[in-house]
PDB file of N, CA and C in Angstrom:
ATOM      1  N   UNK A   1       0.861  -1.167   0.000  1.00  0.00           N
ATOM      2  CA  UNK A   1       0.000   0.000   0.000  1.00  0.00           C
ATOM      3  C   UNK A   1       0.906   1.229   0.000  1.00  0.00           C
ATOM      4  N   UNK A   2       0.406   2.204  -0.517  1.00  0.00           N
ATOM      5  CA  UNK A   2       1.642   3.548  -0.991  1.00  0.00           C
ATOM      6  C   UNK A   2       1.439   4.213   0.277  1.00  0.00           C
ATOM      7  N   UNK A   3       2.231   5.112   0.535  1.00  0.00           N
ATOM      8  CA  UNK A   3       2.725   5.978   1.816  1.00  0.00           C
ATOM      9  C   UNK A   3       1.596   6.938   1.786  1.00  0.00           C
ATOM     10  N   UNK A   4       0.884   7.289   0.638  1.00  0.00           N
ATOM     11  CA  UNK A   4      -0.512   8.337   0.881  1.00  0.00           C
ATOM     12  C   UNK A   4      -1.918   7.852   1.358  1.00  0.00           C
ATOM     13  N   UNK A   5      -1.962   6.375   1.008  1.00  0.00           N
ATOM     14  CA  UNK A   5      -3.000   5.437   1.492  1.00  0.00           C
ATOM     15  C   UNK A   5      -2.546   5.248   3.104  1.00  0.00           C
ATOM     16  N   UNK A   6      -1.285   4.957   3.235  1.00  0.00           N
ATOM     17  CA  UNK A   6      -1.343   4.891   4.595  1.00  0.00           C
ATOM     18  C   UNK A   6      -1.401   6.251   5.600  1.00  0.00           C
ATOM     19  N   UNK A   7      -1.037   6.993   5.057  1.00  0.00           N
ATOM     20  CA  UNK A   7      -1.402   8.537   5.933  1.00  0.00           C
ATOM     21  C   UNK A   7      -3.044   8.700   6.169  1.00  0.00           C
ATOM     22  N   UNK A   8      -3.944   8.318   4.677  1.00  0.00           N
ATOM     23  CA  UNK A   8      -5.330   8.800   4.732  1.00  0.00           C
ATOM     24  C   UNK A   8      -5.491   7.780   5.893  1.00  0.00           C
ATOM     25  N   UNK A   9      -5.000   6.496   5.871  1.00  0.00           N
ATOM     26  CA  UNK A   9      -6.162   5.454   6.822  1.00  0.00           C
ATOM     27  C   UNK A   9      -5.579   5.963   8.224  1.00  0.00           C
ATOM     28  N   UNK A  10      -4.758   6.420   8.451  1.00  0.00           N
ATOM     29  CA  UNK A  10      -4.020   7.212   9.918  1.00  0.00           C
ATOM     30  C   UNK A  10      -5.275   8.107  10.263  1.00  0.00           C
ATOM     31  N   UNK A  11      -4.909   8.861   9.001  1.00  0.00           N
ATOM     32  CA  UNK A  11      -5.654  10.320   9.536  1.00  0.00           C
ATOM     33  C   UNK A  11      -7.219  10.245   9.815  1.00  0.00           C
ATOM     34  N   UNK A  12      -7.513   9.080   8.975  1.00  0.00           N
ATOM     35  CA  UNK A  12      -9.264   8.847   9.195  1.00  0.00           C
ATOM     36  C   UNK A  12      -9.255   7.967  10.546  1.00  0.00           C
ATOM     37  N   UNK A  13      -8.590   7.064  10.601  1.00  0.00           N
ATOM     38  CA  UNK A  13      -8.627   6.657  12.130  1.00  0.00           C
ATOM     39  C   UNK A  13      -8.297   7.482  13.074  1.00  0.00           C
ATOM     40  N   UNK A  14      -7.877   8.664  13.267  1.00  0.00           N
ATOM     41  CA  UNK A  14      -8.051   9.854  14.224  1.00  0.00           C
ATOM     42  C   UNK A  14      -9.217  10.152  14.274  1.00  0.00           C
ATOM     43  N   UNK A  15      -9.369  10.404  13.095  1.00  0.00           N
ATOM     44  CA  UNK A  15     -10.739  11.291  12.827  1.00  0.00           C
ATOM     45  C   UNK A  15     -11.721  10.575  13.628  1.00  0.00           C
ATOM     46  N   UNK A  16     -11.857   9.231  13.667  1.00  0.00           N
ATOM     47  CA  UNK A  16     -13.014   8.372  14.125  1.00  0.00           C
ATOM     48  C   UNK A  16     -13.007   8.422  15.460  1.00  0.00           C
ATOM     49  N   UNK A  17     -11.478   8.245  15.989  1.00  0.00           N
ATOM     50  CA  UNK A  17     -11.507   7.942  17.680  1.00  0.00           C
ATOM     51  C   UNK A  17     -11.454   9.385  18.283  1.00  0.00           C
ATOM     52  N   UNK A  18     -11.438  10.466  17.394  1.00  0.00           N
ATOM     53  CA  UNK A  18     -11.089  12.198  18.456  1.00  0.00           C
ATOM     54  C   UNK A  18     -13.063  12.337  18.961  1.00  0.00           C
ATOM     55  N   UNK A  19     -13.161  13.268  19.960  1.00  0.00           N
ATOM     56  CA  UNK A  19     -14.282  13.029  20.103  1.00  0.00           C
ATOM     57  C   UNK A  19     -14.840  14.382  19.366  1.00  0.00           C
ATOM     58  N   UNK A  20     -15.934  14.438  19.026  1.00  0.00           N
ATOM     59  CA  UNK A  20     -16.199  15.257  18.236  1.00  0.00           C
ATOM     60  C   UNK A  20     -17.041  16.113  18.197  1.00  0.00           C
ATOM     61  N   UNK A  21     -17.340  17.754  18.215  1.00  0.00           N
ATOM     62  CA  UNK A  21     -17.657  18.455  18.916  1.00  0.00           C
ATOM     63  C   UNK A  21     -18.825  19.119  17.939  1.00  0.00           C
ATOM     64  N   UNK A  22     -18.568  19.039  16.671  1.00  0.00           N
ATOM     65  CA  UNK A  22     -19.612  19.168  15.627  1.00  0.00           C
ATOM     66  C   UNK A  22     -20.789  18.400  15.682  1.00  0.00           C
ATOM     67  N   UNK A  23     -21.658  18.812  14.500  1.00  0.00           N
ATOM     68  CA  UNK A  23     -22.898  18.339  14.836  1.00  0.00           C
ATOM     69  C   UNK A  23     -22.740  16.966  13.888  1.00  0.00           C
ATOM     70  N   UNK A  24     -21.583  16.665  12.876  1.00  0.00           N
ATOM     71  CA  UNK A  24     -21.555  15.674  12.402  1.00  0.00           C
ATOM     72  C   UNK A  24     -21.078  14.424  12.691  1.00  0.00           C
ATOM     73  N   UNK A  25     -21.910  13.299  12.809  1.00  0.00           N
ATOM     74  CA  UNK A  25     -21.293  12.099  13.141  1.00  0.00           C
ATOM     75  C   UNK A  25     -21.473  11.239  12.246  1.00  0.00           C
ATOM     76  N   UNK A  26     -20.779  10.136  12.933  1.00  0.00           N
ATOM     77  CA  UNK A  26     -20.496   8.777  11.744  1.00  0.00           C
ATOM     78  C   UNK A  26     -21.540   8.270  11.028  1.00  0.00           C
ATOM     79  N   UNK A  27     -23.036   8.229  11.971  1.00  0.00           N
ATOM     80  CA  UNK A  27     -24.117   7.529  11.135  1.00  0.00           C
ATOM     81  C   UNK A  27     -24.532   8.079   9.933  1.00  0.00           C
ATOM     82  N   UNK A  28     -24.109   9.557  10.026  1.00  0.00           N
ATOM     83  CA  UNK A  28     -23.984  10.975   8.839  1.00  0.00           C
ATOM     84  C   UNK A  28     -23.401  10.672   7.732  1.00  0.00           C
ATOM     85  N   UNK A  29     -22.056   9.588   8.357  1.00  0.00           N
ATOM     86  CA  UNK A  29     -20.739   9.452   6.990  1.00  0.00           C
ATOM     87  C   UNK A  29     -21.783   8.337   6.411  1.00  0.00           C
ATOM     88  N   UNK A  30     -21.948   6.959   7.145  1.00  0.00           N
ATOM     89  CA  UNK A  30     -22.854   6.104   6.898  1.00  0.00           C
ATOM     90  C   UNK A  30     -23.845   5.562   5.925  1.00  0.00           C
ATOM     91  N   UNK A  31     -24.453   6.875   6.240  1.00  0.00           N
ATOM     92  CA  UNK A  31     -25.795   7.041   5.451  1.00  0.00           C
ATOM     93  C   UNK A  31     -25.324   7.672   4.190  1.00  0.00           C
ATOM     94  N   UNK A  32     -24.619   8.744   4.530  1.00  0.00           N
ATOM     95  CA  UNK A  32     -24.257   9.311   3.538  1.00  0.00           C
ATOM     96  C   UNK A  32     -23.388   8.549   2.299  1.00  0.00           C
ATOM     97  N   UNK A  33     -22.327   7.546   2.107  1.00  0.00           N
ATOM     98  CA  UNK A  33     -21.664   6.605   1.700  1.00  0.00           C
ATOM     99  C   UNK A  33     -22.712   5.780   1.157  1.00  0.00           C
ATOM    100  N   UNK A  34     -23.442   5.557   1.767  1.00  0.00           N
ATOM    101  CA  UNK A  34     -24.267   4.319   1.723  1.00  0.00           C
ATOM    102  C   UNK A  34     -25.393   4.597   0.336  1.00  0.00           C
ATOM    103  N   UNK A  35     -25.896   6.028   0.798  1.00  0.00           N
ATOM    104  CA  UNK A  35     -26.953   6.338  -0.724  1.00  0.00           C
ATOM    105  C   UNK A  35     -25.640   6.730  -1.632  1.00  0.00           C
ATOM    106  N   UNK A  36     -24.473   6.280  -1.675  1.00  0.00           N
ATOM    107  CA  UNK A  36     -23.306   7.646  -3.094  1.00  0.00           C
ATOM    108  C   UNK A  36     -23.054   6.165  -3.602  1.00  0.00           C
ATOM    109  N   UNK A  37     -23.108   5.098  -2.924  1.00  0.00           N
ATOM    110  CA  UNK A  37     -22.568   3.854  -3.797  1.00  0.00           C
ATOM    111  C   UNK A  37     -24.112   2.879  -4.059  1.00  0.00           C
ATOM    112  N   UNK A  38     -23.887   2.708  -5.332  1.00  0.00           N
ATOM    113  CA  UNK A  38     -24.998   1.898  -5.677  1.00  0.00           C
ATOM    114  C   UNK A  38     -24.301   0.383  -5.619  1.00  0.00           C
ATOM    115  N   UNK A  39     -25.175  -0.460  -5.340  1.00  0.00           N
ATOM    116  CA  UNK A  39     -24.910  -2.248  -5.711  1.00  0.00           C
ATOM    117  C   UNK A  39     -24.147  -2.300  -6.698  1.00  0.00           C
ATOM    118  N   UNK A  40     -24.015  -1.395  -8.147  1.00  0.00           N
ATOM    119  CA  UNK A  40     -22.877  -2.083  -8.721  1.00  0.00           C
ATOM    120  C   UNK A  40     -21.606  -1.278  -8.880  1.00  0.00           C
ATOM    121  N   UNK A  41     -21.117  -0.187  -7.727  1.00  0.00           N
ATOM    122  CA  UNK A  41     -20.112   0.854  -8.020  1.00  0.00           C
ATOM    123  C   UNK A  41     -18.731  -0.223  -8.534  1.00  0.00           C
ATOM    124  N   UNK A  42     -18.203   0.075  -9.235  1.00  0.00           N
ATOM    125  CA  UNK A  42     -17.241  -0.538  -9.775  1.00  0.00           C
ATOM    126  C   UNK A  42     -15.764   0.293  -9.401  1.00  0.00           C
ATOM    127  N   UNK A  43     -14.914  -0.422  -8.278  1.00  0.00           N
ATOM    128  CA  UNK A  43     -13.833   0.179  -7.907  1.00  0.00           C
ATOM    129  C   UNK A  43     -12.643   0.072  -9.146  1.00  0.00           C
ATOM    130  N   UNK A  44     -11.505   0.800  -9.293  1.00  0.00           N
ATOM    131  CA  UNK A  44     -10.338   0.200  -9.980  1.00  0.00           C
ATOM    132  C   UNK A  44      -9.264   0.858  -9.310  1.00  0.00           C
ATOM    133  N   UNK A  45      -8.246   0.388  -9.881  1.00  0.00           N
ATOM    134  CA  UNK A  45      -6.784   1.239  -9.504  1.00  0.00           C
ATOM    135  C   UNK A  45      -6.615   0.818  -8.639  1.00  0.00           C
ATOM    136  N   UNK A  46      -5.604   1.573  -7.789  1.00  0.00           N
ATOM    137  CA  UNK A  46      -5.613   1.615  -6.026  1.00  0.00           C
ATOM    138  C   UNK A  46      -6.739   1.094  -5.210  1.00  0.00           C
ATOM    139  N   UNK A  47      -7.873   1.856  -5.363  1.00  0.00           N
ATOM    140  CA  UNK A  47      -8.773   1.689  -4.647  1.00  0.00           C
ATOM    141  C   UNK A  47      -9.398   0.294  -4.678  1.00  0.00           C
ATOM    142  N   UNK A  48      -9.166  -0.195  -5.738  1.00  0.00           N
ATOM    143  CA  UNK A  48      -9.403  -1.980  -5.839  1.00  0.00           C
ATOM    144  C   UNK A  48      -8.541  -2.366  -4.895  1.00  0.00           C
ATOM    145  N   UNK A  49      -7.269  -2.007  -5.244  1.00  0.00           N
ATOM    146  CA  UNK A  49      -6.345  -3.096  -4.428  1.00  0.00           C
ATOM    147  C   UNK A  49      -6.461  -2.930  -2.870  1.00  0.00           C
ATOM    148  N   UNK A  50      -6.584  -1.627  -2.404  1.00  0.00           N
ATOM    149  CA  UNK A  50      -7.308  -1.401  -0.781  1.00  0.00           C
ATOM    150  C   UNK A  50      -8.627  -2.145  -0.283  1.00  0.00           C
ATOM    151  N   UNK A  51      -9.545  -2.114  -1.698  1.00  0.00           N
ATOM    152  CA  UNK A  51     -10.809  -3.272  -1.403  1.00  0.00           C
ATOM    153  C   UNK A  51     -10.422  -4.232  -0.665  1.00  0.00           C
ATOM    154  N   UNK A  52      -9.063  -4.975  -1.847  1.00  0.00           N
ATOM    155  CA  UNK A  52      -9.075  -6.394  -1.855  1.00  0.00           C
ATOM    156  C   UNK A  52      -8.197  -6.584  -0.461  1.00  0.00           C
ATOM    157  N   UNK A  53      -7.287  -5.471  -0.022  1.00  0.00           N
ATOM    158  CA  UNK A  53      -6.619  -5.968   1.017  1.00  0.00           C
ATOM    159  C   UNK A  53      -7.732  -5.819   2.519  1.00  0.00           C
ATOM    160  N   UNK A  54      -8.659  -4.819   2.383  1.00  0.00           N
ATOM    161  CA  UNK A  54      -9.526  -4.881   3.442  1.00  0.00           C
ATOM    162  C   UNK A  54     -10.336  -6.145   3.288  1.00  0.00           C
ATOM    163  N   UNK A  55     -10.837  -6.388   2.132  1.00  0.00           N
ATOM    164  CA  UNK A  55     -11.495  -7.710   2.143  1.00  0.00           C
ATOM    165  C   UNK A  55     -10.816  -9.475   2.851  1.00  0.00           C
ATOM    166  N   UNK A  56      -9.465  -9.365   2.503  1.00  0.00           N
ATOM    167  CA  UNK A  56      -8.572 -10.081   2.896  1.00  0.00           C
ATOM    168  C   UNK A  56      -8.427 -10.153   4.165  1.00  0.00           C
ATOM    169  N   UNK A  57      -8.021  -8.980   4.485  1.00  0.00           N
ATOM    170  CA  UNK A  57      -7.004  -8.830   6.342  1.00  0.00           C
ATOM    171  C   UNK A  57      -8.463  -8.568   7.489  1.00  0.00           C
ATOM    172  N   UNK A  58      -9.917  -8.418   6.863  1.00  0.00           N
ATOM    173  CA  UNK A  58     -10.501  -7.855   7.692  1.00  0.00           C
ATOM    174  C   UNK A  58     -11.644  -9.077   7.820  1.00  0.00           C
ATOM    175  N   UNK A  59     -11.834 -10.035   7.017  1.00  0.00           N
ATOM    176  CA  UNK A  59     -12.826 -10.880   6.461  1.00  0.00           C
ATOM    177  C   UNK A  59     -14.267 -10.403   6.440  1.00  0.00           C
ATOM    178  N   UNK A  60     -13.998  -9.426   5.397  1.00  0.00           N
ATOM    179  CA  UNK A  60     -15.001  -8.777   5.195  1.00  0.00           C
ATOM    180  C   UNK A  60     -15.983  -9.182   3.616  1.00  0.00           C
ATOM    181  N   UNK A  61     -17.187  -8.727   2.966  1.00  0.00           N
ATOM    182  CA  UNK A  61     -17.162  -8.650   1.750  1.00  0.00           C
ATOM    183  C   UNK A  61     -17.018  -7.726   1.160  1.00  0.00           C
ATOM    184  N   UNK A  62     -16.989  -8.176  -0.358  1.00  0.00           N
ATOM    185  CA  UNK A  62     -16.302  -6.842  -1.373  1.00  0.00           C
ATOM    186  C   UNK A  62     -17.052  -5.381  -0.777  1.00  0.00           C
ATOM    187  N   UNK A  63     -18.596  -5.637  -1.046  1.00  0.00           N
ATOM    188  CA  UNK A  63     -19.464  -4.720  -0.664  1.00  0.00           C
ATOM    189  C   UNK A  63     -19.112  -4.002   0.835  1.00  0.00           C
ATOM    190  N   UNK A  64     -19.274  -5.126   1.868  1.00  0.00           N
ATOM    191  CA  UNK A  64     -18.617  -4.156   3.259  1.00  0.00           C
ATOM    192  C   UNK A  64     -17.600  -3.284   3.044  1.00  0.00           C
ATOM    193  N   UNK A  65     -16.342  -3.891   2.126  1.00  0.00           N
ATOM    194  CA  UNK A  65     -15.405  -3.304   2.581  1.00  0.00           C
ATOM    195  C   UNK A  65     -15.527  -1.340   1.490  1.00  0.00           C
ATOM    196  N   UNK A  66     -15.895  -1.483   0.460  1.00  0.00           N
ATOM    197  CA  UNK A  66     -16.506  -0.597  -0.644  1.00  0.00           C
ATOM    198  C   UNK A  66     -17.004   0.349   0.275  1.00  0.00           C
ATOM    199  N   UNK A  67     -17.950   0.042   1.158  1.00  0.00           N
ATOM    200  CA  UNK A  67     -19.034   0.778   2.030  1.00  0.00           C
ATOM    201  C   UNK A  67     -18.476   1.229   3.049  1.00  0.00           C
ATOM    202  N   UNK A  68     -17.694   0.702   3.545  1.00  0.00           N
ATOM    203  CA  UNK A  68     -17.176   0.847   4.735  1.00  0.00           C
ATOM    204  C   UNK A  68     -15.902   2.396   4.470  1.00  0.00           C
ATOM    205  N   UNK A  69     -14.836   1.909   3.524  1.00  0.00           N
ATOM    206  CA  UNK A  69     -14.491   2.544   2.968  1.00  0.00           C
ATOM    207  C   UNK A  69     -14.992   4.530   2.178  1.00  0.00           C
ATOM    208  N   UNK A  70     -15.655   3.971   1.383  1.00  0.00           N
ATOM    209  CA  UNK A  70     -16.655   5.150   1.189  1.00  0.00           C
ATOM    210  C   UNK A  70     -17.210   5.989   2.516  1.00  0.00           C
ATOM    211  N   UNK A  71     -17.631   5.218   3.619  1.00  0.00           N
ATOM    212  CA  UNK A  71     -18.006   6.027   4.311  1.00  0.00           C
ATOM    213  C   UNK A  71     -16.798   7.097   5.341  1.00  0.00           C
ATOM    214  N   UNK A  72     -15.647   6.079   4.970  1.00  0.00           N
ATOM    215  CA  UNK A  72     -14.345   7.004   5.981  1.00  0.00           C
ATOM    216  C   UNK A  72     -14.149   7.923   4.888  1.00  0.00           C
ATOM    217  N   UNK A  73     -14.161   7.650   3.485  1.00  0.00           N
ATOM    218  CA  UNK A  73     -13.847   8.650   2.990  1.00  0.00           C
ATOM    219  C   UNK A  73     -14.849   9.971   2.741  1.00  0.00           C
ATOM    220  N   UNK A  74     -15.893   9.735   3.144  1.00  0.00           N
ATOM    221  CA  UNK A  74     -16.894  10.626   3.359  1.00  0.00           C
ATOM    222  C   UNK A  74     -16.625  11.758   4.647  1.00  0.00           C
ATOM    223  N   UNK A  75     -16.547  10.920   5.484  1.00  0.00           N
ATOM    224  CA  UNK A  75     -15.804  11.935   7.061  1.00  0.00           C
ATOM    225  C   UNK A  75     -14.857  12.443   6.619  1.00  0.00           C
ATOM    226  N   UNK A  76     -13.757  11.749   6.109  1.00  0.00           N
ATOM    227  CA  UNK A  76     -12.735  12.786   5.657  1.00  0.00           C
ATOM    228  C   UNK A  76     -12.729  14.004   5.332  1.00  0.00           C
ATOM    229  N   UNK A  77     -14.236  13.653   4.096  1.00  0.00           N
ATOM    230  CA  UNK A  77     -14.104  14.988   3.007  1.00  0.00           C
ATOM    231  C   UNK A  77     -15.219  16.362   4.149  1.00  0.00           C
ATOM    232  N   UNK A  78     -15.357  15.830   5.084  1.00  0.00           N
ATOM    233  CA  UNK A  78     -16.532  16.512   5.607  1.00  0.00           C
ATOM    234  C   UNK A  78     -15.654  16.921   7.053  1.00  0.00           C
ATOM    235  N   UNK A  79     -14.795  15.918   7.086  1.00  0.00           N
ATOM    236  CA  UNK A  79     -13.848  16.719   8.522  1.00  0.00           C
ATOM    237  C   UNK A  79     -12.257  17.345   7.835  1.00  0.00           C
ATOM    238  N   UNK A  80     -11.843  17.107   6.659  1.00  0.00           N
ATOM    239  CA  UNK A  80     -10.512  17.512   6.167  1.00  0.00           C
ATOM    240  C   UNK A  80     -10.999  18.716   5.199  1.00  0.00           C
ATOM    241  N   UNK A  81     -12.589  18.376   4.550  1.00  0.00           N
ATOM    242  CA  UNK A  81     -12.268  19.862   3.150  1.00  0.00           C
ATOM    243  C   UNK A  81     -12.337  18.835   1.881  1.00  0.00           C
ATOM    244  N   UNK A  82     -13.086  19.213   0.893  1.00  0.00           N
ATOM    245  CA  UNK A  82     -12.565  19.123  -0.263  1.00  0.00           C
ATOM    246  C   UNK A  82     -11.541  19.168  -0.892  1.00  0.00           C
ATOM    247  N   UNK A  83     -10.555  20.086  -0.751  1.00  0.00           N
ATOM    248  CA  UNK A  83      -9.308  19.960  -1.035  1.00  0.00           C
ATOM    249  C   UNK A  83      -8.428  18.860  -0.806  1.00  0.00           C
ATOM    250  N   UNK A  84      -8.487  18.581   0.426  1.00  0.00           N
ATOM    251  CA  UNK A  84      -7.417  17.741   0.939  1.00  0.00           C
ATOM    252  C   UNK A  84      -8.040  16.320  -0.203  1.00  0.00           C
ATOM    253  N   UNK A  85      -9.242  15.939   0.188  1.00  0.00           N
ATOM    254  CA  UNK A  85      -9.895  15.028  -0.874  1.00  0.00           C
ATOM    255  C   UNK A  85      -9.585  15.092  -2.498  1.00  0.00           C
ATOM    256  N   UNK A  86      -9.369  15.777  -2.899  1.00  0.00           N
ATOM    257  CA  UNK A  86      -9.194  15.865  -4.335  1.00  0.00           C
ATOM    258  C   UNK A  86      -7.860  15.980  -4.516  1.00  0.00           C
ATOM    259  N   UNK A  87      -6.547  16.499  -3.296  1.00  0.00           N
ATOM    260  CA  UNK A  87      -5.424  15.894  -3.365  1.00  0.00           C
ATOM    261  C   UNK A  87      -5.119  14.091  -3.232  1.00  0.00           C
ATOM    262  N   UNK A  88      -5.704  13.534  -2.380  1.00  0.00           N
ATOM    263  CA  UNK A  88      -5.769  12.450  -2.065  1.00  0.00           C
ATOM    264  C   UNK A  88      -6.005  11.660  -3.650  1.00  0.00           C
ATOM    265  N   UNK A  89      -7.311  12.137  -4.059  1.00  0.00           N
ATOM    266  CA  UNK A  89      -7.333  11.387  -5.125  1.00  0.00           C
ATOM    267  C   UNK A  89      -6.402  11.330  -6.614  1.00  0.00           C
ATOM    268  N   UNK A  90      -6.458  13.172  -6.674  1.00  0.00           N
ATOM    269  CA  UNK A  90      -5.715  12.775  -7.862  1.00  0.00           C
ATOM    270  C   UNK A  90      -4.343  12.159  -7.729  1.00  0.00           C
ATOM    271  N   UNK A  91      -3.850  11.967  -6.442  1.00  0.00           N
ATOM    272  CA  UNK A  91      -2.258  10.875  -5.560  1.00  0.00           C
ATOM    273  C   UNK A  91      -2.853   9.046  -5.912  1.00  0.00           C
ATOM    274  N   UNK A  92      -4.094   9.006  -5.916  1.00  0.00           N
ATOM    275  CA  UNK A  92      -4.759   7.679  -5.473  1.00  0.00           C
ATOM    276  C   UNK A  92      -5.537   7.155  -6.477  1.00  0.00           C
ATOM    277  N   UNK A  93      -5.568   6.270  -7.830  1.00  0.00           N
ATOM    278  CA  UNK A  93      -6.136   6.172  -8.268  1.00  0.00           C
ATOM    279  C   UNK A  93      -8.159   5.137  -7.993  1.00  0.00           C
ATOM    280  N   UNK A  94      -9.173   5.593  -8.400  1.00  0.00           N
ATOM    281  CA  UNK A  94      -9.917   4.811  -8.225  1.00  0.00           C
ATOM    282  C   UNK A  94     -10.693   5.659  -7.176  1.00  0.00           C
ATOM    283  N   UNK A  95     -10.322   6.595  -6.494  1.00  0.00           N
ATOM    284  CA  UNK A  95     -11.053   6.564  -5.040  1.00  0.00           C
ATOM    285  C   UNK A  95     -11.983   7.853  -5.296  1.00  0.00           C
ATOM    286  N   UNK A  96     -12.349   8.338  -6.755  1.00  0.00           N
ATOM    287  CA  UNK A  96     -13.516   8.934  -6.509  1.00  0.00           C
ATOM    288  C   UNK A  96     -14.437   7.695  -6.680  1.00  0.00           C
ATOM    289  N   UNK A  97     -14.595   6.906  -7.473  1.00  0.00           N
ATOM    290  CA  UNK A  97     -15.327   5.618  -7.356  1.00  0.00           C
ATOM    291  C   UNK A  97     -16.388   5.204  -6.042  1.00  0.00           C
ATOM    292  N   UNK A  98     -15.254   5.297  -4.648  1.00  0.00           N
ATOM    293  CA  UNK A  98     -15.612   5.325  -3.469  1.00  0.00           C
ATOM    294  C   UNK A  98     -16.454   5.983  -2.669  1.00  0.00           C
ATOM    295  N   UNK A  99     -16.690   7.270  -3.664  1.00  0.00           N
ATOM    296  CA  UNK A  99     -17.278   8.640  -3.427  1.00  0.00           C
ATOM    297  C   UNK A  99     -18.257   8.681  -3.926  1.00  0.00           C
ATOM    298  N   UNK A 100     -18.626   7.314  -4.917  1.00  0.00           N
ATOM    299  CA  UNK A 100     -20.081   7.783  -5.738  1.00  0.00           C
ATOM    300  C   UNK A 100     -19.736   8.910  -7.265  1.00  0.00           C
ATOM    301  N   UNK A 101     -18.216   8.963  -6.702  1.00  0.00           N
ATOM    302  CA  UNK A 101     -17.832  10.198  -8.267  1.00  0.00           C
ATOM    303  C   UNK A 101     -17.571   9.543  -9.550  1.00  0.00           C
ATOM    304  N   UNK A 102     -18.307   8.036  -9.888  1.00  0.00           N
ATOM    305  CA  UNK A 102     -17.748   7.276 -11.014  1.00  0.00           C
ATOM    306  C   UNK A 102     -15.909   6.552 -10.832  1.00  0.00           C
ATOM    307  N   UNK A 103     -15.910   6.010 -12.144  1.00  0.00           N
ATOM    308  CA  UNK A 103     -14.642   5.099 -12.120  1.00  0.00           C
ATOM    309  C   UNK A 103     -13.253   6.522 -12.096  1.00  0.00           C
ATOM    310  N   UNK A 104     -12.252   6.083 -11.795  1.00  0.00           N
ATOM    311  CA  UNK A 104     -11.192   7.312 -11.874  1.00  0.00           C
ATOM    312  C   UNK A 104     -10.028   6.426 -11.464  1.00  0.00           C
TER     313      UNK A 104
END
């Protein structure tokens, strides 16, 4: 996994365990993730291969891990900014996919 995938999953695992003082929470990212990916979002690039290693190391399915995924990257974009998100991606291939933003 590249050194920018591992910073985002750092920084989103902060994000999850800091406590949080906004009005936004996880069931927010959740839901939100949850209506941006349809049953057949089709990952590629990077973001496949993060599928497949969450699917692997976590014994998860494709779909959990897609969803699950999508939804950290949802907090991200809602606790880091758009910006930081659209750096991430254009570093990361595949992960607007994750976003509901089509294949990339």
């Amino acid at each position: 996994m590249n050194a920018i995938l591992k910073q985002f999953l750092l920084v989103s695992s902060i994000y999850l365990l800091a406590p949080n003082a906004g009005a936004f929470g996880l069931n927010d990212a959740l839901n939100t993730g949850a209506m941006a990916l349809s049953p057949t979002t089709e990952v590629s690039g990077e973001a496949q291969q993060l599928v497949g290693q969450l699917t692997n190391q976590l014994g998860v399915t494709q779909a959990q891990a897609v969803g699950g995924t999508g939804a950290l990257l949802q907090l991200a974009q809602n606790q880091l900014g758009q910006d930081a998100i659209n750096n991430l991606s254009g570093e990361t291939s595949g992960l607007s996919s994750l976003l509901g933003g089509g294949g990339g």
